[in-house]
C-alpha atoms as a PDB file:
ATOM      1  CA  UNK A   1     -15.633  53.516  57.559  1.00  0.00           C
ATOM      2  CA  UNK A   2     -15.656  50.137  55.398  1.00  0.00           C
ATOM      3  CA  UNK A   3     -18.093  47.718  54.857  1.00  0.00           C
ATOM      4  CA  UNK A   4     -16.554  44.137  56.018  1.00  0.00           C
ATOM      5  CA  UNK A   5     -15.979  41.288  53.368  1.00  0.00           C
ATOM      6  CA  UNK A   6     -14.833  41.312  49.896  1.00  0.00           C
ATOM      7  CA  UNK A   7     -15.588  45.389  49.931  1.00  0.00           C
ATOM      8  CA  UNK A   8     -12.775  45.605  52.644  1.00  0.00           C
ATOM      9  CA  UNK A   9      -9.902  43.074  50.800  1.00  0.00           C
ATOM     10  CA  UNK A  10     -10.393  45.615  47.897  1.00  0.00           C
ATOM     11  CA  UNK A  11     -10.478  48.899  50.124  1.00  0.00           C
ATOM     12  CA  UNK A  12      -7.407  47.504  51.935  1.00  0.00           C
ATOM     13  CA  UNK A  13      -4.869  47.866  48.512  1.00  0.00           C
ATOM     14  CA  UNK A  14      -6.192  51.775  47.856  1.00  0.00           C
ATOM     15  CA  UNK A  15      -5.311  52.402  51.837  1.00  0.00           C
ATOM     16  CA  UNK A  16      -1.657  50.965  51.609  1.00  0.00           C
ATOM     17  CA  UNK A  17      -1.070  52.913  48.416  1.00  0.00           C
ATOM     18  CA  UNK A  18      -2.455  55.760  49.994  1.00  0.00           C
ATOM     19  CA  UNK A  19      -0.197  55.418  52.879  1.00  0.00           C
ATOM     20  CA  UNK A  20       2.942  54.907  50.722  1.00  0.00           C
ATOM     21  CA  UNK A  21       1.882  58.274  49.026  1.00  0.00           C
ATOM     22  CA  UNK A  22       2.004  60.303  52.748  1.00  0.00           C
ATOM     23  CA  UNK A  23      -1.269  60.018  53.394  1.00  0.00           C
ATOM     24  CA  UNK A  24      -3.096  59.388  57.496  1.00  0.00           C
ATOM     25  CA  UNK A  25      -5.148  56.808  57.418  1.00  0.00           C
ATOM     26  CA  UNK A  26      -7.778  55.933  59.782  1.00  0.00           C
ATOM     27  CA  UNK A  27      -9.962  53.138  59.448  1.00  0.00           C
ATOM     28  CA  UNK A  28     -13.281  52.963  61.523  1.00  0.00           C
ATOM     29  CA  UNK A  29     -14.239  49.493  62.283  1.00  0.00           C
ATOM     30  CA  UNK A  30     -16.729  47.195  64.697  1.00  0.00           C
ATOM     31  CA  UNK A  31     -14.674  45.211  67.312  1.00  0.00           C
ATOM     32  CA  UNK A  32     -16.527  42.584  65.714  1.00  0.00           C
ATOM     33  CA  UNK A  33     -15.422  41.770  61.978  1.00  0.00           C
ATOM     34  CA  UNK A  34     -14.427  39.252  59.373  1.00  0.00           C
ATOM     35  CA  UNK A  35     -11.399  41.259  57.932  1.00  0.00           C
ATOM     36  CA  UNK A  36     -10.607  44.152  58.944  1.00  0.00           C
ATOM     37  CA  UNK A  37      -7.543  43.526  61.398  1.00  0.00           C
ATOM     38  CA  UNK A  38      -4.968  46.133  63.014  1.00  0.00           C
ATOM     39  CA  UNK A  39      -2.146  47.287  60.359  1.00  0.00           C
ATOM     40  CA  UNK A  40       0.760  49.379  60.676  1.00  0.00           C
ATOM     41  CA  UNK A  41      -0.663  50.985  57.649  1.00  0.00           C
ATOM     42  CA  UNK A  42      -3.466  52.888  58.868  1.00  0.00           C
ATOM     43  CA  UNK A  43      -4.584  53.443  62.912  1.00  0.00           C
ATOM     44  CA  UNK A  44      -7.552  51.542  63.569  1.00  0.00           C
ATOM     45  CA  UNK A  45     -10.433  52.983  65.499  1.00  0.00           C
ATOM     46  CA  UNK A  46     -12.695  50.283  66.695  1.00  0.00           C
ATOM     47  CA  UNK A  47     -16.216  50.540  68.834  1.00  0.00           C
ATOM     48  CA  UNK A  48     -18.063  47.603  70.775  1.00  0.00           C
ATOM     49  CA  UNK A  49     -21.491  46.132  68.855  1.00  0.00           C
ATOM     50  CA  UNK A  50     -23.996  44.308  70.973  1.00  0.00           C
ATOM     51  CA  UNK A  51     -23.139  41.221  68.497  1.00  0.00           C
ATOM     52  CA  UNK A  52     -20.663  37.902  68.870  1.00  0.00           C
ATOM     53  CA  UNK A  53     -18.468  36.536  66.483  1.00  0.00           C
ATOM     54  CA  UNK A  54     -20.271  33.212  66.814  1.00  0.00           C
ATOM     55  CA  UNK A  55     -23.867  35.217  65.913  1.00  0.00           C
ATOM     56  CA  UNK A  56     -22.778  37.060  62.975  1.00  0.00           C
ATOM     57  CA  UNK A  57     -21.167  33.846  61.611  1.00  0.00           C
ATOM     58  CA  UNK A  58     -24.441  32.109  62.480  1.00  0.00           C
ATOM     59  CA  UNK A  59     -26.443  35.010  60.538  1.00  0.00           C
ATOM     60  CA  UNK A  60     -23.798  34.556  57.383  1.00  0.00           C
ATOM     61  CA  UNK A  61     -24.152  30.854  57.329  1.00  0.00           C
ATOM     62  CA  UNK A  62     -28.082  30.613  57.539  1.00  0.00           C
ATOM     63  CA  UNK A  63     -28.345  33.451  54.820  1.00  0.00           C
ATOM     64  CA  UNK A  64     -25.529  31.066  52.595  1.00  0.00           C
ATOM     65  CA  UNK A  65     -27.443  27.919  53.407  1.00  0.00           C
ATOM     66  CA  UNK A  66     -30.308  29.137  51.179  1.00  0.00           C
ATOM     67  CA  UNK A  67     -28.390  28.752  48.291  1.00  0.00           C
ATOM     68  CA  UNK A  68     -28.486  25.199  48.349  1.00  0.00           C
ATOM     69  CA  UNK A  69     -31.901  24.215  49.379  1.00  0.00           C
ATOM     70  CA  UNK A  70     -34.255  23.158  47.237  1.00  0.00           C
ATOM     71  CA  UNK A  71     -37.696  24.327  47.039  1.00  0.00           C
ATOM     72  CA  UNK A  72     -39.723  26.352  44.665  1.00  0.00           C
ATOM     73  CA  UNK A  73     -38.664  29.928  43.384  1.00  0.00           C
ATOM     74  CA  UNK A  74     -40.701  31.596  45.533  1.00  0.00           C
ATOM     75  CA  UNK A  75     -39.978  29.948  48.959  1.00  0.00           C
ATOM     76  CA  UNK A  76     -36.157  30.634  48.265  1.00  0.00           C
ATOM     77  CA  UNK A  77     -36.597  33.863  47.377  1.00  0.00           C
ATOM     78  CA  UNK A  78     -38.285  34.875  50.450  1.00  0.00           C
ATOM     79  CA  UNK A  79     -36.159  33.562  52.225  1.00  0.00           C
ATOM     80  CA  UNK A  80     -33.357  34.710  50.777  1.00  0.00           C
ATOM     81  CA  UNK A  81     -35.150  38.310  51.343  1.00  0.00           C
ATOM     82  CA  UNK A  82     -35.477  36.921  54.525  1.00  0.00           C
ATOM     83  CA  UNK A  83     -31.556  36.644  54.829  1.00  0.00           C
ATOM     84  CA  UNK A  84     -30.605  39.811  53.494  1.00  0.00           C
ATOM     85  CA  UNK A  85     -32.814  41.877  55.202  1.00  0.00           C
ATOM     86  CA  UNK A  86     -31.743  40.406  58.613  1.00  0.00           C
ATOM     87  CA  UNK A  87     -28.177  41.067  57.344  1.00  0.00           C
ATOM     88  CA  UNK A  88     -28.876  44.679  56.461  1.00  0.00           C
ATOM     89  CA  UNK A  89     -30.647  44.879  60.034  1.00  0.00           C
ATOM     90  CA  UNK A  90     -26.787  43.919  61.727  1.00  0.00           C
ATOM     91  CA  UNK A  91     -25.445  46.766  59.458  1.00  0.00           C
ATOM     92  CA  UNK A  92     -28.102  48.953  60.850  1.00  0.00           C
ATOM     93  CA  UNK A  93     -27.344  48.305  64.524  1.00  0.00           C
ATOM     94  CA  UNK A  94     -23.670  48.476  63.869  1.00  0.00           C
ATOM     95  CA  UNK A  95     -24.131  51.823  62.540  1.00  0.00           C
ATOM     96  CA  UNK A  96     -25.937  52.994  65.131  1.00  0.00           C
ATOM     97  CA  UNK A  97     -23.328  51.747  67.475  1.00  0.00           C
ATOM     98  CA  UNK A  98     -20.818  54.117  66.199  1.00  0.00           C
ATOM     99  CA  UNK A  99     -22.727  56.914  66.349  1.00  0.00           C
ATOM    100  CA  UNK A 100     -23.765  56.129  69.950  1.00  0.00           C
ATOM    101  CA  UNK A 101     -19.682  56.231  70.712  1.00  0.00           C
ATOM    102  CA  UNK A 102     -19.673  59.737  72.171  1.00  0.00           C
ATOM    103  CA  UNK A 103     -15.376  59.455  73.010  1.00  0.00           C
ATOM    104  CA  UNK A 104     -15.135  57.919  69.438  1.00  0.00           C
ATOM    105  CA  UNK A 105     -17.432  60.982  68.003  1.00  0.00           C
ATOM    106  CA  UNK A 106     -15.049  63.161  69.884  1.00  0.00           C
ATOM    107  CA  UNK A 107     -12.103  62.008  68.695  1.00  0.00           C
ATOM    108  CA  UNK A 108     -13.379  62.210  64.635  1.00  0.00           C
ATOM    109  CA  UNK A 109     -14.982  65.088  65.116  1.00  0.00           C
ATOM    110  CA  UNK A 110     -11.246  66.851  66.565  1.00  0.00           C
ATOM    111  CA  UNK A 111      -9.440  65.152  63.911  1.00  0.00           C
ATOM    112  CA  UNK A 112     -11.631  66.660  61.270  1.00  0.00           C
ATOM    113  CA  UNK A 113     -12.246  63.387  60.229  1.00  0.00           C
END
């Protein structure tokens, strides 16, 4: 189950060498994502978030945005606190999402996942 972004380009190399070595692969993922894309690599297991493309690129943008405003120390970093804590919320929910996926829970739980 990989975390989206730079974590996933990284995560992405181990899987294909894993493959090459005989190994399944399955990667659990939220329909909505940056990265993590269908490969014949690995099967792909996705489940539906209560989130848009459009608002999680929103959410990114606002939370890079406060990297270039100016301001005093403390406003930024509260902000940026702010930011990350709203990101860590989406994780949260997405989380939650899975687990909520009782024919997705199924299937892991008969694959011995």
């Amino acid at each position: 189950v990989p975390v989206d972004g730079s974590h996933w380009l990284s995560m992405r190399e181990v899987l294909d060498s894993l493959r090459h070595r005989g190994h399944e692969i399955v990667v659990v993922a939220p329909e909505v994502n940056w990265y993590i894309k269908p490969s014949k690599n690995f099967v792909m297991k996705s489940y539906a978030v209560p989130l848009t493309q459009e608002e999680m690129k929103k959410e990114f943008q606002a939370f890079l945005q406060i990297s270039f405003e100016e301001g005093s120390f403390l406003t930024r970093f509260l902000k940026a606190y702010k930011g990350m804590k709203r990101l860590g919320e989406m994780s949260v929910l997405s989380c939650e999402w899975l687990l909520k996926n009782q024919e997705l829970i199924k299937y892991l739980e008969e694959s011995k996942f």
